[in-house]
Protein backbone atom coordinates (compact mmCIF):
# COMPACT_ATOMS: atom_id res chain seq x y z
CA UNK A 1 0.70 26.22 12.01
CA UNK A 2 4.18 27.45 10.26
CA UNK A 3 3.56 30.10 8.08
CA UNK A 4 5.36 27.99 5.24
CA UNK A 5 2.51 25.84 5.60
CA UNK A 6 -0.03 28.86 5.98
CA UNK A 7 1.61 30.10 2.48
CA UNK A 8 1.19 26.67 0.88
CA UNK A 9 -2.61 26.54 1.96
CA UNK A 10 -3.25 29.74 0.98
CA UNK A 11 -1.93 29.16 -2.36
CA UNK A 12 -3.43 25.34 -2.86
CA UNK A 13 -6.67 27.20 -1.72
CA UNK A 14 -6.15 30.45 -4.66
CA UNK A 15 -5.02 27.66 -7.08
CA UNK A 16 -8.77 25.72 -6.59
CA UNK A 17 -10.76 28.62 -6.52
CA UNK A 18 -8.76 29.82 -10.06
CA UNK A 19 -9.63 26.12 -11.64
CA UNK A 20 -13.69 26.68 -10.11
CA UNK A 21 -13.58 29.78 -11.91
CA UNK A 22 -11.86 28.27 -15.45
CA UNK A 23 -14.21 25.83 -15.10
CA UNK A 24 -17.00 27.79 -15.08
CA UNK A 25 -15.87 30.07 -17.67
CA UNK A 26 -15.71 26.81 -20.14
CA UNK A 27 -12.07 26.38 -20.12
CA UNK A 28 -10.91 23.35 -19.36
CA UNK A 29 -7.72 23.07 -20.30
CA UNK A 30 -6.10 26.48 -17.95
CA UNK A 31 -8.65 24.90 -14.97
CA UNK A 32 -6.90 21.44 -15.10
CA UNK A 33 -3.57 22.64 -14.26
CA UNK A 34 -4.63 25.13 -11.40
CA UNK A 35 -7.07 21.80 -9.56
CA UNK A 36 -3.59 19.67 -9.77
CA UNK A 37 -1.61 22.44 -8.31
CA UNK A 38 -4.41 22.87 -5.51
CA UNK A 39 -4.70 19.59 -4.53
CA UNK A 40 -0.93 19.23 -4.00
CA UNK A 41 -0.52 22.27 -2.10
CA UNK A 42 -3.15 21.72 0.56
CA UNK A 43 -1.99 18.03 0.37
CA UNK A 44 1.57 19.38 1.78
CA UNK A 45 -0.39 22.64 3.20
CA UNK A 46 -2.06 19.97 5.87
CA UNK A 47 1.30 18.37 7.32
CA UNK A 48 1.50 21.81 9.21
CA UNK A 49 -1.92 20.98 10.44
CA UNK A 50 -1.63 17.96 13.54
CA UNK A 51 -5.07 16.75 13.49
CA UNK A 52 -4.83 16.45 9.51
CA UNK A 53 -1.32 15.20 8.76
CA UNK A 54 -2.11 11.61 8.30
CA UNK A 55 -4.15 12.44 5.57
CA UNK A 56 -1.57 14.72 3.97
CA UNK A 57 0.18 11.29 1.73
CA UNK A 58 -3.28 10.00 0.34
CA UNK A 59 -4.25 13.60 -0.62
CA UNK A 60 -1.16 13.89 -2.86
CA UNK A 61 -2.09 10.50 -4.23
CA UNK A 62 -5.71 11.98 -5.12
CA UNK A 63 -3.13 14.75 -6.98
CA UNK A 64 -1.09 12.29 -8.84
CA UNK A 65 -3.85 10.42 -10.00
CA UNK A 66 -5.90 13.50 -11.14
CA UNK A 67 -1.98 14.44 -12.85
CA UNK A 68 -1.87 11.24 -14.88
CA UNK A 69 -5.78 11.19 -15.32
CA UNK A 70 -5.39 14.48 -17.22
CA UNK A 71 -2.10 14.19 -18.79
CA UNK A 72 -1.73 10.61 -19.35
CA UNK A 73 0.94 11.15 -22.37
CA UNK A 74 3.60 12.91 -20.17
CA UNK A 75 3.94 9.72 -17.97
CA UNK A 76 4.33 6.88 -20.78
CA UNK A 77 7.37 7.25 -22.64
CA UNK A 78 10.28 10.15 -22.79
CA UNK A 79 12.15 9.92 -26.19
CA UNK A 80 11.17 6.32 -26.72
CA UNK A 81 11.94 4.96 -22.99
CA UNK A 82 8.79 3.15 -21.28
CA UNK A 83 8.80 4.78 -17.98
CA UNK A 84 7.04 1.26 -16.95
CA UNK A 85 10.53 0.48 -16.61
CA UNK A 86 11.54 2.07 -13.77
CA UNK A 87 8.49 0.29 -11.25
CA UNK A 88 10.87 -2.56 -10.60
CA UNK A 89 13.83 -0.46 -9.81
CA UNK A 90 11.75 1.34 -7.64
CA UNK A 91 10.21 -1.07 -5.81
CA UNK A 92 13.74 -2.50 -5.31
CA UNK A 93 14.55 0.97 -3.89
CA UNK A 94 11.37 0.71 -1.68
CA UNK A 95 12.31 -2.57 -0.44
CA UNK A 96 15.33 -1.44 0.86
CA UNK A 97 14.12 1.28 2.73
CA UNK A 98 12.06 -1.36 4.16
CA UNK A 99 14.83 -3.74 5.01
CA UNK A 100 17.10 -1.26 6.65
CA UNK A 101 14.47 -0.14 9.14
CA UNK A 102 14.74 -4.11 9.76
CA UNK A 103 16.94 -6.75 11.98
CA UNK A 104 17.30 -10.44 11.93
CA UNK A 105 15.49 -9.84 15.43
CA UNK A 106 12.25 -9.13 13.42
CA UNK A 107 12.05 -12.80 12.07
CA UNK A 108 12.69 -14.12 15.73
CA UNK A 109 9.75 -12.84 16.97
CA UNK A 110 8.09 -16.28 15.95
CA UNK A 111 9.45 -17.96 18.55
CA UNK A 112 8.47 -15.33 21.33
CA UNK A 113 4.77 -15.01 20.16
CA UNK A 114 4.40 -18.28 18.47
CA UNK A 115 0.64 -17.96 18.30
CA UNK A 116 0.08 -14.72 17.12
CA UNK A 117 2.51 -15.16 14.07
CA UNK A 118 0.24 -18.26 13.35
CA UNK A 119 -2.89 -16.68 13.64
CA UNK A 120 -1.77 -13.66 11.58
CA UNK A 121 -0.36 -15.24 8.60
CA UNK A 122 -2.83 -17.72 8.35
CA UNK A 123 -5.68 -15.24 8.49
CA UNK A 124 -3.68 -13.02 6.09
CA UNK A 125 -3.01 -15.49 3.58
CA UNK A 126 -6.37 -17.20 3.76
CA UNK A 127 -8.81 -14.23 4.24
CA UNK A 128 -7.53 -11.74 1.60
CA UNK A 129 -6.79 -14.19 -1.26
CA UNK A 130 -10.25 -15.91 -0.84
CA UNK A 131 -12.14 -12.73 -0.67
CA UNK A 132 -10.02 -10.86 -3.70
CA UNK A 133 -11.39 -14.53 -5.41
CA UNK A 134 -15.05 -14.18 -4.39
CA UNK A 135 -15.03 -9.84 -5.25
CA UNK A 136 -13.30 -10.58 -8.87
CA UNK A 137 -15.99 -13.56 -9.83
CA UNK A 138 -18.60 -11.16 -8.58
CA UNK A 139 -17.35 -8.21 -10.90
CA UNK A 140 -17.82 -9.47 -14.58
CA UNK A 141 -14.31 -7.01 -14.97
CA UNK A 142 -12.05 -8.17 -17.87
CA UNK A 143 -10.35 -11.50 -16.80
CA UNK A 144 -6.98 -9.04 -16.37
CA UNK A 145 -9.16 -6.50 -14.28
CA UNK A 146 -10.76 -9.19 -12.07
CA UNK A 147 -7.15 -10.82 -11.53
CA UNK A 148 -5.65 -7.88 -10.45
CA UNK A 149 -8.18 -7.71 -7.23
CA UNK A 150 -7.02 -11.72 -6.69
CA UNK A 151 -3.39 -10.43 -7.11
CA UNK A 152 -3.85 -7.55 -4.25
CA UNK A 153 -4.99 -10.16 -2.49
CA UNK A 154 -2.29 -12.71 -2.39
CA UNK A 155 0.55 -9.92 -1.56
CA UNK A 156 2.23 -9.77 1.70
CA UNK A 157 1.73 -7.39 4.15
CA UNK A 158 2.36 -3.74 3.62
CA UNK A 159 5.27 -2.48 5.97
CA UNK A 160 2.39 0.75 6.42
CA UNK A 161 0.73 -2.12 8.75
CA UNK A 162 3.77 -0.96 10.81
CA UNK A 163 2.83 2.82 10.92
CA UNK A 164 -0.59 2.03 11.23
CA UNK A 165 -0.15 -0.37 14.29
CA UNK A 166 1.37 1.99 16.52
CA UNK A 167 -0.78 4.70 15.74
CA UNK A 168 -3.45 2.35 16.69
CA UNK A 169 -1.69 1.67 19.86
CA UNK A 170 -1.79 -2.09 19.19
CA UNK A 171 1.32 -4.78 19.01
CA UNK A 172 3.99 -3.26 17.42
CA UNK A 173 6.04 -5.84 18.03
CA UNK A 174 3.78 -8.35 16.64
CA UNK A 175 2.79 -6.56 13.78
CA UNK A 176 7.07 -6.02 12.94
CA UNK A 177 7.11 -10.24 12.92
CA UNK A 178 4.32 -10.45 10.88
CA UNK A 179 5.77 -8.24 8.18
CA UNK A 180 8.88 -9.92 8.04
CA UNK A 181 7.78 -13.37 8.12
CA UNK A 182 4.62 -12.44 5.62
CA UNK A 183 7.34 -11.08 3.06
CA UNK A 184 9.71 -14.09 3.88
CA UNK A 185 7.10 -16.27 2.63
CA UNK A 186 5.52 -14.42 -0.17
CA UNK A 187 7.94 -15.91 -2.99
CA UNK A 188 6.53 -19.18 -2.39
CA UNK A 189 2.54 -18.69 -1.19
CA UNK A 190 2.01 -15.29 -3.23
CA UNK A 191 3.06 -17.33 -6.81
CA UNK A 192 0.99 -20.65 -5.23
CA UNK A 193 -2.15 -18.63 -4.49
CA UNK A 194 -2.34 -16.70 -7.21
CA UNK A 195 -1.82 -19.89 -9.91
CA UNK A 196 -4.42 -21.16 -7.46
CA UNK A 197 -7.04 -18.75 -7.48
CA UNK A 198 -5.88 -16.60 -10.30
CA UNK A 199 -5.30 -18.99 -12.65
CA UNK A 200 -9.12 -19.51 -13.62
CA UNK A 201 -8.70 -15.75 -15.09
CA UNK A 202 -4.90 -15.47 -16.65
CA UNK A 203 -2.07 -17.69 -16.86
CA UNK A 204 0.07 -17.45 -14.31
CA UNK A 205 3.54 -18.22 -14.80
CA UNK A 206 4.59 -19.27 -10.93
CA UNK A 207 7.95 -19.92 -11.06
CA UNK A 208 8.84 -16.39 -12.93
CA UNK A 209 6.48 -14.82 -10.93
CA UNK A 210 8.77 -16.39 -8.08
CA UNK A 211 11.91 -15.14 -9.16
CA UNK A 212 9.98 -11.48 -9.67
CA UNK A 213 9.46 -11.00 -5.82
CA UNK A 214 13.06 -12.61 -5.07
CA UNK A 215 14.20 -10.02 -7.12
CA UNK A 216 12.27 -7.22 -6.51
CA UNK A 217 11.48 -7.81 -2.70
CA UNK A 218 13.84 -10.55 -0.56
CA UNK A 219 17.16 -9.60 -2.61
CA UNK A 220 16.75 -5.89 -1.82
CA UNK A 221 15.75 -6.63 2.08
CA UNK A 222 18.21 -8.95 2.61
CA UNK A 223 21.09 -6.96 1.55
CA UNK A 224 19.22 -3.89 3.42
CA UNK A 225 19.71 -6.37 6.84
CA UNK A 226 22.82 -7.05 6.36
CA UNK A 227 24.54 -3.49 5.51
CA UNK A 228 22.43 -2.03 8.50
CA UNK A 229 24.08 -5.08 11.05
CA UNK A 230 27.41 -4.01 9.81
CA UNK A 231 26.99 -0.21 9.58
CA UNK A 232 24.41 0.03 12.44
CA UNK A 233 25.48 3.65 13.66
CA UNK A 234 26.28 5.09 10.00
CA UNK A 235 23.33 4.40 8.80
CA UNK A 236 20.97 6.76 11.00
CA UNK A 237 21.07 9.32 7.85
CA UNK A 238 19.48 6.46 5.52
CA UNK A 239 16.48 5.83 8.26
CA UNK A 240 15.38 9.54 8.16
CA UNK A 241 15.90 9.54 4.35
CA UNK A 242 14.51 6.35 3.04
CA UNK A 243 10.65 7.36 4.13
CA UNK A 244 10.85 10.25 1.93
CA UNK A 245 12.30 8.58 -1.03
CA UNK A 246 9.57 5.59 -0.40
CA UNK A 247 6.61 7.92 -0.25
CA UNK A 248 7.75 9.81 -3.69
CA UNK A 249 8.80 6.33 -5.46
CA UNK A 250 5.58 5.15 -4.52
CA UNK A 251 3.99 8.15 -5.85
CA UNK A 252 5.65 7.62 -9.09
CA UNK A 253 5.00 4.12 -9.95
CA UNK A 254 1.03 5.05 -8.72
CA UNK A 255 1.33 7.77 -11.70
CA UNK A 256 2.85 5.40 -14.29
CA UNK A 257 -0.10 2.39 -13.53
CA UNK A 258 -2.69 5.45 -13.73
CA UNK A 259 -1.03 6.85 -17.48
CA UNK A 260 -0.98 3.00 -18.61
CA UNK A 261 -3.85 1.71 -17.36
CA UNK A 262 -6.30 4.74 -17.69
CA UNK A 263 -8.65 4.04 -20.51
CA UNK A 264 -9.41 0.81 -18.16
CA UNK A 265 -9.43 2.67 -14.90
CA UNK A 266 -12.34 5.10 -16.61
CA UNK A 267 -14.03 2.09 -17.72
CA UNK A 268 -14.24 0.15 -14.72
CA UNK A 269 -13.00 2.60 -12.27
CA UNK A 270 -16.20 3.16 -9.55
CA UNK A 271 -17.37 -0.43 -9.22
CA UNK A 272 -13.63 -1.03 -8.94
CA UNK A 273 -13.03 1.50 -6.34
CA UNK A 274 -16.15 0.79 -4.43
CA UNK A 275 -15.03 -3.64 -4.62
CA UNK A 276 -11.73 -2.70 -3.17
CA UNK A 277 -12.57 -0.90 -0.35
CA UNK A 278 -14.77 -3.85 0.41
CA UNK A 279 -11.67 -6.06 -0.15
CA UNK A 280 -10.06 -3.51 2.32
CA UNK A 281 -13.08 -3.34 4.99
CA UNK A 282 -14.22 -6.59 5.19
CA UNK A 283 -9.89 -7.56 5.54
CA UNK A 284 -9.91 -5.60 8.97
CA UNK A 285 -13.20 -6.85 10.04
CA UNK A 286 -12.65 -10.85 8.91
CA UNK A 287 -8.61 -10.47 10.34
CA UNK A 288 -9.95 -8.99 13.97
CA UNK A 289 -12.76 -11.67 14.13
CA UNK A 290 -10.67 -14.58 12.89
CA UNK A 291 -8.29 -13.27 15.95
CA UNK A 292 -10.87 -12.98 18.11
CA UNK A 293 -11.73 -16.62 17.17
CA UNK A 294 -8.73 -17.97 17.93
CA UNK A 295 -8.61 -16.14 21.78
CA UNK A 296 -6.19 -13.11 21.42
CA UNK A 297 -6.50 -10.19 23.35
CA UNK A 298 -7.38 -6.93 22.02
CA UNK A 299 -4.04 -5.56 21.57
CA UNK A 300 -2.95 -8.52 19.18
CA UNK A 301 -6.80 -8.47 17.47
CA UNK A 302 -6.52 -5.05 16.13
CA UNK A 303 -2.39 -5.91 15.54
CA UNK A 304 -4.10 -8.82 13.03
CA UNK A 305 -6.40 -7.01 11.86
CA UNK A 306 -4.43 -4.27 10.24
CA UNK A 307 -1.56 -6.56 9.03
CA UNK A 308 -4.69 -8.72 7.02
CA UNK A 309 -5.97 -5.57 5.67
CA UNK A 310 -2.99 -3.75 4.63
CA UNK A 311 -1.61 -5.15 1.72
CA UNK A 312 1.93 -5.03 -0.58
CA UNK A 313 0.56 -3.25 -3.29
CA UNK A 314 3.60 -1.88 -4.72
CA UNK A 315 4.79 -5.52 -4.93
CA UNK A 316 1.65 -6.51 -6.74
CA UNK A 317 1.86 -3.77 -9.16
CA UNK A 318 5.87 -4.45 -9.82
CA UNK A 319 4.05 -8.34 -10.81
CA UNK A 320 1.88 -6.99 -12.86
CA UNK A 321 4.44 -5.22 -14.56
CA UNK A 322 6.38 -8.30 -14.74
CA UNK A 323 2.84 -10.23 -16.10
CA UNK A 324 3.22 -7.31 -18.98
CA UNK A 325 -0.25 -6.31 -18.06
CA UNK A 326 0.03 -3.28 -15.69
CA UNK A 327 -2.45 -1.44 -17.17
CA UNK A 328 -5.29 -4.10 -16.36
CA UNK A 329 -3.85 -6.35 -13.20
CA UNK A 330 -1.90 -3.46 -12.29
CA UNK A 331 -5.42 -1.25 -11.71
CA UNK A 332 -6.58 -2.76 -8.70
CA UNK A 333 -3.24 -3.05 -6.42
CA UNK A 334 -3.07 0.81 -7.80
CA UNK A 335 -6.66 1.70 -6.23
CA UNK A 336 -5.57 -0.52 -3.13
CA UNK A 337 -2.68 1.46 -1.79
CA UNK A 338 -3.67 4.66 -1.65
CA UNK A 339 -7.01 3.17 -0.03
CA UNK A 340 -5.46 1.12 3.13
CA UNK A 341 -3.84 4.46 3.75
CA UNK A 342 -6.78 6.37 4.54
CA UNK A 343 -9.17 3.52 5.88
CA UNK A 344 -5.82 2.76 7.85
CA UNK A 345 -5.39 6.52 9.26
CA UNK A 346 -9.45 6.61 9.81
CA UNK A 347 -8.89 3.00 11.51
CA UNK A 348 -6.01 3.74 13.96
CA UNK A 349 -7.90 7.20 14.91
CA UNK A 350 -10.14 5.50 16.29
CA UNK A 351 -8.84 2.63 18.30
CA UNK A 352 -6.55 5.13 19.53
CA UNK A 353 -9.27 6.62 21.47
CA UNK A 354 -10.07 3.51 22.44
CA UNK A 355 -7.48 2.63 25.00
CA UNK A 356 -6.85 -1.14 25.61
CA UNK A 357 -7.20 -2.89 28.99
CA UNK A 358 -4.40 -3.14 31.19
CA UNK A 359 -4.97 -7.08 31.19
CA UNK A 360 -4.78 -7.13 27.72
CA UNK A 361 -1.26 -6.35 27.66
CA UNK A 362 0.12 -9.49 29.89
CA UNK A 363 -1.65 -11.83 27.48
CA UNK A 364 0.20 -11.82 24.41
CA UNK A 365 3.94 -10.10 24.23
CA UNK A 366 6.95 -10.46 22.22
């Protein structure tokens, strides 16, 4: 390990055993401060640490949470100005990163691997909504509450499912085209599903809610695909930069839902958390069985299986924003993200020590 690292461990690890000690001593409000600085220190403490660095992101989203949890006021307004305003920007910002990390090849890949593409959006947009339906009837949440886990279910796939795919040593290639085409598609099946399912709960509004992802999502990728085909060599700077400024907008708009929504989240928030990582779980499992249904090989399974699981939740909490309920729809998506990460991490862990048949690979390639 670095010693940078060593000296940001060292002083995440001082910072937790200073809020123990505060909060033993009765006082709160000096312990509060020192357990947010802790947990963000060993959060960027463990990137120094190999074994643990794929857990580094979802421990500083255990920080921001426990930041907006605590000091919910600081993250609402400045001077009069609803930071809620800045989750569409930033998901526009997000998107691009997205898009220029992307090629017109990407939505090609349907014709090379017509099969898998099939299999994988139709298990992602059939699985996911339908169980997000059966989990929020099962709740008794808030109508709002309840369609937020319907929402998170109806989003595309999360361009994680990427990350997570070749850590897991399945298709990358597959996994790229079922990104793309998922997020192609979401302006017309995300709006359709969700009026669908969703609509028993809240009024859904599909055509706005329509314009909302062409605005927030395909308008920001498509200009991100065409700037990178033009400036393909000048833009190496933006692909090292854009992950960073991804991961901390993310961040952000995960600390905004938390300040608006948190009187709900405290309400509802276990039985919530515990109902999405079943919406999470049971996504893997369902998308690797549905693939296994349908004959893939092992490679392209697991390649389903994470792209059903991992879902758009930044998109889904820019809707709710848009829905002018991010406090309630937005909760769910909020819990979601931060929880594909580290089911995702735990996930491609383990398949990666799993090695995949060399037979497997000449079934299904793009």
């Amino acid at each position: 390990m670095k010693p940078i690292f060593k000296i940001v461990m060292g002083l995440g690890a001082a910072c937790l055993l200073a809020s123990l000690t505060f909060y033993l001593i009765n006082n709160q409000a000096v312990a509060e401060p020192f357990l947010i600085g802790g947990i963000v220190s060993v959060a960027l403490g463990v990137r120094g640490i190999s074994a643990l660095k794929g857990f580094a992101y979802p421990m500083m989203i255990i920080g921001v949470v426990s930041t907006a949890l605590i000091f919910p006021h600081y993250f609402i307004e400045i001077n009069g100005y609803k930071l809620s305003g800045l989750i569409t920007p930033l998901i526009q910002l997000i998107m691009f990163g997205m898009g220029i990390t992307m090629s017109y090849k990407d939505f090609l890949g349907v014709f090379k691997a017509p099969k898998g593409v099939f299999v994988g959006i139709l298990s992602h947009f059939t699985i996911m909504p339908l169980l997000g339906f059966a989990l929020a009837s099962l709740s008794n949440f808030s109508p709002e509450i309840a369609a937020g886990m319907i929402l998170i279910g109806c989003a595309p796939n999360a361009v994680a499912a990427n990350v997570i795919s070749y850590l897991a040593k399945a298709n990358l290639a597959l996994s790229i085209t079922l990104t793309s085409i998922a997020t192609l598609l979401a302006p017309f099946l995300t709006p359709l599903m969700m009026k669908l399912l969703g609509g028993s709960f809240i009024e859904i509004d599909v055509i706005a809610m329509m314009l909302d992802i062409m605005k927030m999502v395909i308008i920001p990728i498509a200009l991100a695909i065409g700037i990178n085909e033009l400036m393909k060599d000048r833009m190496k700077w933006i692909n090292s930069v854009m992950p960073v400024v991804s991961m901390f907008g993310i961040a952000f708009i995960i600390i905004i839902v938390t300040a608006v929504g948190r009187e709900s989240l405290l309400t509802v928030g276990p039985l919530l958390i515990l109902l999405v990582l079943i919406h999470n779980i049971m996504g893997y499992t369902l998308g690797y069985w549905s693939a296994r249904l349908f004959g893939m090989n092992e490679k392209d399974c697991r390649t389903i299986a994470i792209n059903v699981g991992m879902q758009n939740a930044g998109l889904s909490k820019g809707l709710a924003h848009g829905m002018g309920k991010l406090g309630t729809v937005g909760l769910a998506p909020m819990i979601y993200g931060p929880m594909m990460n580290i089911s995702g991490s735990i996930l491609a862990s383990y398949w990666k020590n799993k090695p995949v048949e060399e037979e497997d690979d000449t079934k299904t390639k793009i």
